[in-house]
N, C-alpha and C. Protein backbone atom coordinates (compact mmCIF):
# COMPACT_ATOMS: atom_id res chain seq x y z
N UNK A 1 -15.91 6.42 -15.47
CA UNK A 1 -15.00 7.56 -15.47
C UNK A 1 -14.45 7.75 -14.05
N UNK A 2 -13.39 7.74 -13.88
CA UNK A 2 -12.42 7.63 -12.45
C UNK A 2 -12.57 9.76 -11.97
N UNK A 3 -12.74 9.83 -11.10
CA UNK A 3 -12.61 11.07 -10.71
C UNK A 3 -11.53 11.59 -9.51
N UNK A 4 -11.74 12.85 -9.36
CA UNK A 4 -10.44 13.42 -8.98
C UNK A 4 -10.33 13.06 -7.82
N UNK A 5 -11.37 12.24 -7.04
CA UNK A 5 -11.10 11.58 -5.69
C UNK A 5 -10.58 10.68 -5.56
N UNK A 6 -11.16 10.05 -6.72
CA UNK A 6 -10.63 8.38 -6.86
C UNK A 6 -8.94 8.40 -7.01
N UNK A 7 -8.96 9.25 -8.00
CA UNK A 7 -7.24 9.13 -8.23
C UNK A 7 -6.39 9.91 -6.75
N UNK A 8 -7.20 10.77 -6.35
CA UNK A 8 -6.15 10.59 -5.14
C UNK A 8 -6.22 10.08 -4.18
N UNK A 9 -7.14 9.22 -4.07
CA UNK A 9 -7.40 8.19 -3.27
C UNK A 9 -6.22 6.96 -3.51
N UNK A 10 -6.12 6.83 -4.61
CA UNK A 10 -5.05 6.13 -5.59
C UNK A 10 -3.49 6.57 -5.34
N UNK A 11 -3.45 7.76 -5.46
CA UNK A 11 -2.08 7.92 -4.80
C UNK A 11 -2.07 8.14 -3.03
N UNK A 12 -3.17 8.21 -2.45
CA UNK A 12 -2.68 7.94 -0.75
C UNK A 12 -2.30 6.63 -0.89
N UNK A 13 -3.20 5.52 -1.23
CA UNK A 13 -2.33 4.65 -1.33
C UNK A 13 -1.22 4.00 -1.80
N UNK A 14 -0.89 4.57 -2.82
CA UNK A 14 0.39 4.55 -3.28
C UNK A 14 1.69 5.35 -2.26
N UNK A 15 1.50 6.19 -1.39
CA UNK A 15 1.78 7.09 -0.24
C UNK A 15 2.35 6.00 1.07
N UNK A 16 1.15 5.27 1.36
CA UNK A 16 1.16 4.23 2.05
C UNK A 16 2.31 2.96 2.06
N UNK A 17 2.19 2.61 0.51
CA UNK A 17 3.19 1.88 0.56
C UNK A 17 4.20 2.43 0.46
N UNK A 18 4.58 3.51 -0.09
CA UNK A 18 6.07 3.76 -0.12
C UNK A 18 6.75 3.77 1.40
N UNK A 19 5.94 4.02 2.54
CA UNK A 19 6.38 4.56 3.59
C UNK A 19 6.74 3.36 3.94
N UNK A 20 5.19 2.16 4.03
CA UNK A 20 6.05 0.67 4.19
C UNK A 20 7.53 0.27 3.34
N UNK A 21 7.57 0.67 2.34
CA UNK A 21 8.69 0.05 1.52
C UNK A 21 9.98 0.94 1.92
N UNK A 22 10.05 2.38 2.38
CA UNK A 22 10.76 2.58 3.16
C UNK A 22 11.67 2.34 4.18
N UNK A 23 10.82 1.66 5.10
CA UNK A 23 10.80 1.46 6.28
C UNK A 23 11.72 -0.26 6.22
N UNK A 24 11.44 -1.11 5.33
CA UNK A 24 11.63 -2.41 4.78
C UNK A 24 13.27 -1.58 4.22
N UNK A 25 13.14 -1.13 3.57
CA UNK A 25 14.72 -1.26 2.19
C UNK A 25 15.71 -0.04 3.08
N UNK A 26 15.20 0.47 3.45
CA UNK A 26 16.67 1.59 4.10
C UNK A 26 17.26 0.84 5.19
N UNK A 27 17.13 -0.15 5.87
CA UNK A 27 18.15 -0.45 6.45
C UNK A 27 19.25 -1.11 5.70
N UNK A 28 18.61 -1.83 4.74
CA UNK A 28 19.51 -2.13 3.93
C UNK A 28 20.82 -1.36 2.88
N UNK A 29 21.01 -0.04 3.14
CA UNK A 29 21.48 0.94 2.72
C UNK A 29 22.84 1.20 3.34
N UNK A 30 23.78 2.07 2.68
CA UNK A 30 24.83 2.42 3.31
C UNK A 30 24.35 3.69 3.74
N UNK A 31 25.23 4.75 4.80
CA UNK A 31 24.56 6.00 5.53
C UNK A 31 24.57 6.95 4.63
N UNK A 32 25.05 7.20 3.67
CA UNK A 32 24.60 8.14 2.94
C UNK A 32 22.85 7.66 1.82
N UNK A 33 22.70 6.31 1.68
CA UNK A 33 21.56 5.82 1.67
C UNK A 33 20.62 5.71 2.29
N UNK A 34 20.64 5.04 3.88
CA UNK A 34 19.90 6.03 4.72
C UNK A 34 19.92 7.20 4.82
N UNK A 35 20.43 8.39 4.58
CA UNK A 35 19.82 9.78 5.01
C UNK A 35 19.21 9.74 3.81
N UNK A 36 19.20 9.58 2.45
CA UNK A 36 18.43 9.65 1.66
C UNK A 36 16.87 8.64 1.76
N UNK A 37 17.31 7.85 2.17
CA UNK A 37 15.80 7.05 2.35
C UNK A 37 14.97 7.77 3.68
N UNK A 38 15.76 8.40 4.31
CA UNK A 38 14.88 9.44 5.76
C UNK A 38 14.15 10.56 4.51
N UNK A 39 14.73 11.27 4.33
CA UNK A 39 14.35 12.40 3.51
C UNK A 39 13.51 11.73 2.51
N UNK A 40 13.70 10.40 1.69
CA UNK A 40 12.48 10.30 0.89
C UNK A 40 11.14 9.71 1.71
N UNK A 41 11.10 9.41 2.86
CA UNK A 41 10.12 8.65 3.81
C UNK A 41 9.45 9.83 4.25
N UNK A 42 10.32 11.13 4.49
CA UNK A 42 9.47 12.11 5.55
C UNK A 42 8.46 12.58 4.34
N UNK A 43 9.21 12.75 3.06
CA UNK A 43 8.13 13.47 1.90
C UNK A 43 6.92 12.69 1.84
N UNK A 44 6.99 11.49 1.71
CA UNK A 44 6.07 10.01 1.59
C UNK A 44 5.33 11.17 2.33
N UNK A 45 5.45 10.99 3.83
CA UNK A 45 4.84 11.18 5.17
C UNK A 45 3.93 12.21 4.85
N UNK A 46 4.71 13.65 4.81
CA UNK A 46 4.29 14.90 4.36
C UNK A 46 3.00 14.90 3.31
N UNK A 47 3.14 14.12 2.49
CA UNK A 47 1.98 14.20 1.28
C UNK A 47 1.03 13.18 1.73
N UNK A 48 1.45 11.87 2.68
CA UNK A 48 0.44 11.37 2.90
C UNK A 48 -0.48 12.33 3.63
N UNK A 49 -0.12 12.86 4.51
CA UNK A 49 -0.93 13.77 5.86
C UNK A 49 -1.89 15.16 4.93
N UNK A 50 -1.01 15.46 3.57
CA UNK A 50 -1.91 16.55 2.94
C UNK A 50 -3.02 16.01 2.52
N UNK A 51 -2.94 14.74 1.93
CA UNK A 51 -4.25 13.75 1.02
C UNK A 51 -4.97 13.76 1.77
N UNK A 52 -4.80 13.30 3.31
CA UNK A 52 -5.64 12.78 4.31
C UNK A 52 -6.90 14.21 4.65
N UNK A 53 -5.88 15.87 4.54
CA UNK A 53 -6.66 16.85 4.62
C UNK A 53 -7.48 16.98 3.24
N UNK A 54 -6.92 16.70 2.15
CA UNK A 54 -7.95 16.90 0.88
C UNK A 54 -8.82 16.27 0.87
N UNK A 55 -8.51 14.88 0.72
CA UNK A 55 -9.59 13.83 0.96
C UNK A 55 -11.09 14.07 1.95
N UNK A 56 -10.64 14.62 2.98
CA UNK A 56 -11.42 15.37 4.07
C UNK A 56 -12.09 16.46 3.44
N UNK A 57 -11.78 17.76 2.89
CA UNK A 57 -12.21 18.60 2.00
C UNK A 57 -13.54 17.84 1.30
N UNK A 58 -12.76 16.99 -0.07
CA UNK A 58 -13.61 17.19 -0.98
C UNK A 58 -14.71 15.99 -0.12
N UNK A 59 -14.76 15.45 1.01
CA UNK A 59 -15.95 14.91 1.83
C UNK A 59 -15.60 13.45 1.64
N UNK A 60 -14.51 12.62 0.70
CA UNK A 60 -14.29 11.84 0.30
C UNK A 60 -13.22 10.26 1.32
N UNK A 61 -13.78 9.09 1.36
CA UNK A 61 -13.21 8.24 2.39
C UNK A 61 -11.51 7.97 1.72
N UNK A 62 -10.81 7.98 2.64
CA UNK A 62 -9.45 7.93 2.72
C UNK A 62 -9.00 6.21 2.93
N UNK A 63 -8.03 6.37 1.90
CA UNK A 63 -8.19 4.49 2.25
C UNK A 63 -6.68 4.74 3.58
N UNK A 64 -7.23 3.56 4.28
CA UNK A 64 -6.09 3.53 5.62
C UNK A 64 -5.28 2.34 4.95
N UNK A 65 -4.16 2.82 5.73
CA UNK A 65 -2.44 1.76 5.53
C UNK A 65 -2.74 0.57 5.57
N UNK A 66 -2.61 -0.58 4.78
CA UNK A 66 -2.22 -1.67 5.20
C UNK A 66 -1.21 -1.85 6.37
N UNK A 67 -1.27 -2.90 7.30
CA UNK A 67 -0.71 -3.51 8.42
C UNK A 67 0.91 -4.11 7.56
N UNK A 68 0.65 -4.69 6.50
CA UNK A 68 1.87 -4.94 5.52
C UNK A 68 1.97 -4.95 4.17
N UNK A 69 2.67 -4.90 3.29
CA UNK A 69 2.81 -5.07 1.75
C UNK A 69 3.63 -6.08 1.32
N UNK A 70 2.82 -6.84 -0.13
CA UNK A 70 3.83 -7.72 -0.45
C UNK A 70 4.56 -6.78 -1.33
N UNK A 71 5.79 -7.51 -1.41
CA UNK A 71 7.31 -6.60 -2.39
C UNK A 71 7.37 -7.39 -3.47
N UNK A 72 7.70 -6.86 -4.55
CA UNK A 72 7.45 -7.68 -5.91
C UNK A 72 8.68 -8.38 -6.05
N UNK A 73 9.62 -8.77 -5.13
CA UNK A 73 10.86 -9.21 -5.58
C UNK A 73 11.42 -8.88 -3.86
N UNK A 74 12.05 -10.64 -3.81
CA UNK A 74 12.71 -10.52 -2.47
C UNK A 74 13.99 -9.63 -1.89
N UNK A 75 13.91 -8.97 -0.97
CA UNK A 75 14.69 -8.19 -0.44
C UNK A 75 15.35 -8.62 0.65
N UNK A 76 16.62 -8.49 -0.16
CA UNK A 76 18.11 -9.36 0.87
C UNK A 76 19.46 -8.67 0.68
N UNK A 77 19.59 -7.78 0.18
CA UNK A 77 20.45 -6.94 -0.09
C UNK A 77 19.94 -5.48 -0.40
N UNK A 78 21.86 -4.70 -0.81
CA UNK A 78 22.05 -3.58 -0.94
C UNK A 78 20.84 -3.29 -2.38
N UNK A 79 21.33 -3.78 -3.38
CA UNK A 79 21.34 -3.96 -4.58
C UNK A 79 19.26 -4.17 -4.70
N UNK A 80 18.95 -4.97 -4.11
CA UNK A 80 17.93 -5.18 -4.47
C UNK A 80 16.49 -4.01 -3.56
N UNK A 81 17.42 -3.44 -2.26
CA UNK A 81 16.97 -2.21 -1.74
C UNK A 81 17.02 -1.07 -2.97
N UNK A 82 18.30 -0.90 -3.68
CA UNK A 82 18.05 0.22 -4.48
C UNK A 82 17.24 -0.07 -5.86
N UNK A 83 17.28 -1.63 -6.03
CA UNK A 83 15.88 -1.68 -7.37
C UNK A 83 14.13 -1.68 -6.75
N UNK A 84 14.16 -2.16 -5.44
CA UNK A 84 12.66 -1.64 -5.28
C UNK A 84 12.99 0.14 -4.78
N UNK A 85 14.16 0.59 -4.02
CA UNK A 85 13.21 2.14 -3.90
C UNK A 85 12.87 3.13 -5.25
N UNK A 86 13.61 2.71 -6.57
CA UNK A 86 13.03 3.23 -8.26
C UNK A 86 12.08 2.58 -8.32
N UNK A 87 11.65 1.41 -8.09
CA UNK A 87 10.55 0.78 -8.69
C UNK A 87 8.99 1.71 -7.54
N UNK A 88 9.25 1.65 -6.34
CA UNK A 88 8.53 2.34 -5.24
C UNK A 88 7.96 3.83 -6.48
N UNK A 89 9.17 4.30 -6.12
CA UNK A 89 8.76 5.86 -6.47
C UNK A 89 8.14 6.12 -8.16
N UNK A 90 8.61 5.31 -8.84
CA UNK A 90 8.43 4.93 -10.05
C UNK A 90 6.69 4.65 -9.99
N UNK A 91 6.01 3.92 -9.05
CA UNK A 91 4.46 3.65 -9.03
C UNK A 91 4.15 4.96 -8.16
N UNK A 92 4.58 5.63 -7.12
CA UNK A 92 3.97 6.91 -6.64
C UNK A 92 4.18 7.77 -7.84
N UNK A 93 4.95 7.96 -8.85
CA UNK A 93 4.91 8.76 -9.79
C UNK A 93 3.21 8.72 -10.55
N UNK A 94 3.43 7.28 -11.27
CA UNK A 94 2.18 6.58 -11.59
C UNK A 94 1.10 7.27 -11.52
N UNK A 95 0.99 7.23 -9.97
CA UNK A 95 -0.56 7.59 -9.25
C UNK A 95 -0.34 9.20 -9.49
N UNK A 96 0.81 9.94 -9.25
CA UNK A 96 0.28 11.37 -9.13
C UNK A 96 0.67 11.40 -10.61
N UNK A 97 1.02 11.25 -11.48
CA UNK A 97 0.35 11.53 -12.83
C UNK A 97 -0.61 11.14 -13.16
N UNK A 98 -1.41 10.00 -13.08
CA UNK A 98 -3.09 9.45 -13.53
C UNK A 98 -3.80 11.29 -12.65
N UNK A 99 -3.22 11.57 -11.62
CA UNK A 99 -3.86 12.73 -10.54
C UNK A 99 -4.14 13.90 -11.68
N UNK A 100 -2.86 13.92 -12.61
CA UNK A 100 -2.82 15.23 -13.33
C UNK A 100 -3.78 15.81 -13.97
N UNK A 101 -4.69 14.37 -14.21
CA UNK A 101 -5.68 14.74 -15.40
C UNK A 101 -6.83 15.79 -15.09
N UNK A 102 -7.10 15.18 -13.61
CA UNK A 102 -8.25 15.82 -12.94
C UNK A 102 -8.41 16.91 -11.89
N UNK A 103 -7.10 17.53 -12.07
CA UNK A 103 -6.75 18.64 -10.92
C UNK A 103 -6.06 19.84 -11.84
N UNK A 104 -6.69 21.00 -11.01
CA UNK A 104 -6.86 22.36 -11.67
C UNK A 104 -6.41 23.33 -9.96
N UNK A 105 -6.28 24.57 -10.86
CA UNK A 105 -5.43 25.60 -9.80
C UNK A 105 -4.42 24.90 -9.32
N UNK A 106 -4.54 25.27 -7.60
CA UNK A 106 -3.59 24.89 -7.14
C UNK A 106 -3.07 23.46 -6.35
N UNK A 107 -4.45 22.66 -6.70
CA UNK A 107 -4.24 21.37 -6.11
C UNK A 107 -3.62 20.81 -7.57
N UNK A 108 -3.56 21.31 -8.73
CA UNK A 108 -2.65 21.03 -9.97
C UNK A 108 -0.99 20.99 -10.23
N UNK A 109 -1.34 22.30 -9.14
CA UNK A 109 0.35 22.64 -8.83
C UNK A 109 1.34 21.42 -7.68
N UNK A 110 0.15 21.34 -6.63
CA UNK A 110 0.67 20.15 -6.28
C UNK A 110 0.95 18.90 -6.20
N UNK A 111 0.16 18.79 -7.00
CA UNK A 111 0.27 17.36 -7.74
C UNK A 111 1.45 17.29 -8.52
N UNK A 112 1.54 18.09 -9.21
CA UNK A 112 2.42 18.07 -10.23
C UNK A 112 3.52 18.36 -9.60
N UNK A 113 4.19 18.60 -8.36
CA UNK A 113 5.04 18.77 -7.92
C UNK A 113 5.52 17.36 -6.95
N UNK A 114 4.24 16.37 -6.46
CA UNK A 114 4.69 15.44 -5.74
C UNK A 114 4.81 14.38 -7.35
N UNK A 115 4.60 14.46 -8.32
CA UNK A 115 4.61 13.51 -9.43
C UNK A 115 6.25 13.79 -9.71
N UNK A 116 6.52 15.05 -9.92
CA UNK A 116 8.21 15.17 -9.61
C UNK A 116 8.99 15.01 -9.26
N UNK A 117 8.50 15.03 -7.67
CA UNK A 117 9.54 15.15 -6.60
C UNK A 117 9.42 13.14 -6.99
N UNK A 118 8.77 12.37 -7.17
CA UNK A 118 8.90 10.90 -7.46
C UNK A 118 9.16 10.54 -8.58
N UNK A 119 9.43 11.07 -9.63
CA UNK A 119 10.31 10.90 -10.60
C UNK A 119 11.78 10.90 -10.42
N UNK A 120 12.29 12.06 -9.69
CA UNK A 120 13.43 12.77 -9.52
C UNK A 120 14.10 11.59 -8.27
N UNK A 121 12.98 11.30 -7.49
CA UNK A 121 13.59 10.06 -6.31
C UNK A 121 14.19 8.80 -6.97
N UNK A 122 13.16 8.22 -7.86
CA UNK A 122 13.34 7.45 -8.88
C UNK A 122 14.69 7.31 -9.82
N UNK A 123 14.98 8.50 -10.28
CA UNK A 123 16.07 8.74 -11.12
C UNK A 123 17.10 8.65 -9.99
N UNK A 124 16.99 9.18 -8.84
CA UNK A 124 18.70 9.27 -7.73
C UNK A 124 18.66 7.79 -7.56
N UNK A 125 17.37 6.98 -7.06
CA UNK A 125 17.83 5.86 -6.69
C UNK A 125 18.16 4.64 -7.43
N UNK A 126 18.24 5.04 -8.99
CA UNK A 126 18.76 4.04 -9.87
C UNK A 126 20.02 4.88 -10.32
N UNK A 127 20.50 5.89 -10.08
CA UNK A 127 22.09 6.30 -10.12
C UNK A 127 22.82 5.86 -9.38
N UNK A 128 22.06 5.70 -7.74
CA UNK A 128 22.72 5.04 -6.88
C UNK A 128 23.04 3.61 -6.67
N UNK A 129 21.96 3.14 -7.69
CA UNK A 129 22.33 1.48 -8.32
C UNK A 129 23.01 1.18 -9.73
N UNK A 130 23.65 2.27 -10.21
CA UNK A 130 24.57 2.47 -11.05
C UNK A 130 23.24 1.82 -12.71
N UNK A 131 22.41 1.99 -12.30
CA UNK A 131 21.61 1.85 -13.19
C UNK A 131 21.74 2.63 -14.55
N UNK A 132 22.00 2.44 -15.83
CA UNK A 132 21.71 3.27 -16.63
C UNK A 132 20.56 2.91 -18.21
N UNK A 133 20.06 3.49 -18.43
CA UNK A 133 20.08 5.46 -17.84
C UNK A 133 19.37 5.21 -16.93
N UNK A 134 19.37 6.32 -15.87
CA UNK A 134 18.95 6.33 -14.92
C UNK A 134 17.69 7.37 -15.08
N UNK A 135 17.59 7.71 -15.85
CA UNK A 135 16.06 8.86 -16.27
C UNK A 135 14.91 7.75 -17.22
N UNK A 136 13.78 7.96 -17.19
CA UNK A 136 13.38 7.42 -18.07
C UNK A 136 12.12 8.56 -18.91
N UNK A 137 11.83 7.67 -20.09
CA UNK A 137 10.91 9.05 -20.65
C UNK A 137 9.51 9.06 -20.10
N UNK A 138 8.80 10.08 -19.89
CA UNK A 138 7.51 9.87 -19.12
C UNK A 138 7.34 8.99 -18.02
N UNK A 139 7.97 9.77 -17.33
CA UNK A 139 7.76 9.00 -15.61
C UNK A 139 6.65 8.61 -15.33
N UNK A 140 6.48 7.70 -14.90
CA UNK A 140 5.07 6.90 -14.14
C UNK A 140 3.95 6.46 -15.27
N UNK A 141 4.38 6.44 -16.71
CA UNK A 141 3.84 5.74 -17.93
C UNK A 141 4.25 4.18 -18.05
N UNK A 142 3.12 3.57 -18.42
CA UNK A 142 3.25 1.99 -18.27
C UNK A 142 3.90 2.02 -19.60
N UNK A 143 5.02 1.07 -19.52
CA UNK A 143 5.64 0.23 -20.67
C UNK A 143 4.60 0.12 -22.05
N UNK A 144 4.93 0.80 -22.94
CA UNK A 144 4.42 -0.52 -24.00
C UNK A 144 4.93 -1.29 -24.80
């Protein structure tokens, strides 16, 4: 049985990479794509640094950043920057929904608000790849 550490242990690292995958795909962007990839990197940032205090709380080890990440698909363009940053936020969704199960009050509320705020990233950055639809049903649910 996975517990409420584990899973957010699960999304710091999922936290982690987005910031790497950030950092990798926004240059590849036009400037209204970069300011959006700043603003989705600082949130990354922001929630990584809260985990790091919860994690601390509930007494629990924090996994640290990888030095690098492999990308599931080579990145050489515009086009393929805006299919990994949906696919990115699309797995931080992932992790803070598996989170949902095991969090109550107000660490519920926030969860459920960073599982959003990466849905909602998800959905802009496949509008911005003219992707459609650009919503999908149950964010961060594996295919069946």
């Amino acid at each position: 049985m996975t517990t409420l550490a584990e899973r957010l242990q699960t999304a710091l690292a999922a936290e982690h990479s987005a910031i790497y995958a950030y950092g990798r795909f926004g240059v590849l962007l036009d400037k209204a794509g970069q300011k959006e990839a700043r603003t989705g990197e600082e949130a990354h940032r922001a929630r990584r640094d809260a985990l790091l205090l919860r994690l601390a709380e509930l007494k629990a080890a924090a996994p640290v950043a990888e030095p690098g990440y492999a990308l599931p698909f080579p990145l050489a363009d515009r086009a393929a920057a805006l299919k990994l940053a949906a696919y990115v936020e699309d797995g931080v969704a992932a992790s803070w929904r598996a989170a949902l199960a095991d969090a109550e009050g107000e660490l519920r509320r926030q969860v459920l608000t960073a599982y959003t705020d990466a849905a909602v990233r998800a959905t802009r950055w496949r509008r911005r790849a003219g992707v459609a639809p650009a919503t999908v049903p149950y964010p961060g649910r594996k295919a069946q």
